[in-house]
C-alpha atoms as a PDB file:
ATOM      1  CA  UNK A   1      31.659   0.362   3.344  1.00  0.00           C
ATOM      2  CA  UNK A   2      32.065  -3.085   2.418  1.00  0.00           C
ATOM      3  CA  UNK A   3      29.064  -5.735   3.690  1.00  0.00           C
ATOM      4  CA  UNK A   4      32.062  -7.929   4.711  1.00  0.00           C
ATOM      5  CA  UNK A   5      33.993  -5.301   6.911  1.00  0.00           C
ATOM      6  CA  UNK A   6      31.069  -6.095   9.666  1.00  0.00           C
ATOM      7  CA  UNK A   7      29.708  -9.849   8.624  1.00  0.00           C
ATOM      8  CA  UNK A   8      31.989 -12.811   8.461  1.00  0.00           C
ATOM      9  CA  UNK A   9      31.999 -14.393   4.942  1.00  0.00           C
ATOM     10  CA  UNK A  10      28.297 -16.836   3.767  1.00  0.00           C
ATOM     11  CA  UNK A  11      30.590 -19.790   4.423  1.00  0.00           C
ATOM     12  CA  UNK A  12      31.755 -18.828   7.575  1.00  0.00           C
ATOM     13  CA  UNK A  13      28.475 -17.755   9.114  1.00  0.00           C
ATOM     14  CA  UNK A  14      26.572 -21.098   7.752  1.00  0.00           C
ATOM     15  CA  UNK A  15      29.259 -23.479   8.853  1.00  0.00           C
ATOM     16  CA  UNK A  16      28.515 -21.258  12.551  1.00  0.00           C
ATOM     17  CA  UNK A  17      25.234 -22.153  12.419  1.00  0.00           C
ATOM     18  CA  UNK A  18      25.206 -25.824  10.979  1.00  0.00           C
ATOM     19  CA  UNK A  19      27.379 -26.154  14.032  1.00  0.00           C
ATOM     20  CA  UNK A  20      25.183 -25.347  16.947  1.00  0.00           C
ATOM     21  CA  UNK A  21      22.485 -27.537  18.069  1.00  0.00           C
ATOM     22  CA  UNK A  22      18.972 -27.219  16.934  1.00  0.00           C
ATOM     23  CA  UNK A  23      16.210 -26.027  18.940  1.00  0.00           C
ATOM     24  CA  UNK A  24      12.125 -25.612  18.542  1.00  0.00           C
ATOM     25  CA  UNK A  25      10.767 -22.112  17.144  1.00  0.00           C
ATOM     26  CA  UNK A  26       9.895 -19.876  20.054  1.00  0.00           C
ATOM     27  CA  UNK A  27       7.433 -18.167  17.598  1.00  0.00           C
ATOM     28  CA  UNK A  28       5.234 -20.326  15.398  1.00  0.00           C
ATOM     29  CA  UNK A  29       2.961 -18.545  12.566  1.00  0.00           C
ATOM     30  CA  UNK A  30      -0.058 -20.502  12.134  1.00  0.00           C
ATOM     31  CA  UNK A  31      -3.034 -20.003   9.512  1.00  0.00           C
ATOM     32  CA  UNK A  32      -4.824 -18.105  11.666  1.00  0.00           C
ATOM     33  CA  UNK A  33      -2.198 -15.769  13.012  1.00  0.00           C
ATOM     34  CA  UNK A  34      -0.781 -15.180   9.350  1.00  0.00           C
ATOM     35  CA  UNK A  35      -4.679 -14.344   8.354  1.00  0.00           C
ATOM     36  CA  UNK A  36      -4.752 -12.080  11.280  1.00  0.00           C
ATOM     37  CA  UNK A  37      -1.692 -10.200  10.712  1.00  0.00           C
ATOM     38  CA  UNK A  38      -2.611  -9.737   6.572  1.00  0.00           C
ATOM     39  CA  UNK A  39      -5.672  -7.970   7.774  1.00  0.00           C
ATOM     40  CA  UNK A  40      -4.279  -5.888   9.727  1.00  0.00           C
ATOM     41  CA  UNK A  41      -1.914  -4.567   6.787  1.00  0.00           C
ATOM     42  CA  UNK A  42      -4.656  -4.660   4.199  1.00  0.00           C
ATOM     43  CA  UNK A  43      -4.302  -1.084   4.197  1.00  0.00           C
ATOM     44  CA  UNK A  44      -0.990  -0.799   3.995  1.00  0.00           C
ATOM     45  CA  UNK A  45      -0.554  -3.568   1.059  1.00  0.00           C
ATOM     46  CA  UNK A  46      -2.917  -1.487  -1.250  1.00  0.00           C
ATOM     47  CA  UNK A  47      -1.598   1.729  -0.355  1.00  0.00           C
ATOM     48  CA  UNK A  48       1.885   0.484  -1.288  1.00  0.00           C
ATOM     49  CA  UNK A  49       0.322  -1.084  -4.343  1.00  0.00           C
ATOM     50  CA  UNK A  50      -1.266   2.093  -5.714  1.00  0.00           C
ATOM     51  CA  UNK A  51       1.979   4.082  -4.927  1.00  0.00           C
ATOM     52  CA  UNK A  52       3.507   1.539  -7.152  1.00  0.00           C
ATOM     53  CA  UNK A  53       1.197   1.210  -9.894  1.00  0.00           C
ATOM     54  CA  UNK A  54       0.868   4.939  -9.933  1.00  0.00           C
ATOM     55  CA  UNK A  55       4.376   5.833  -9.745  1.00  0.00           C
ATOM     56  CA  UNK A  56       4.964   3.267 -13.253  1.00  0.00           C
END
């Protein structure tokens, strides 16, 4: 299956968006929200890490 038989064409979909108006972010990532979120997924980043490294 073909990425195009479901998604217009990267002109096409650009050209849709430069066309509608633009509008504020309804979610904005601060510092402290992007510190907040890393901790959370310290775990996960250095169990991905080691599966990596260990799987090399």
């Amino acid at each position: 299956m073909s990425l195009f038989s479901s998604h217009p064409p990267a002109g096409l979909r650009r050209r849709m968006l430069e066309s509608r108006p633009a509008h504020e972010a309804a979610v904005v990532l601060t510092e402290e929200r992007m510190a907040r979120i890393d901790a959370e997924l310290a775990k996960e980043y250095a169990r991905v890490a080691r599966a990596i490294s260990w799987a090399g």
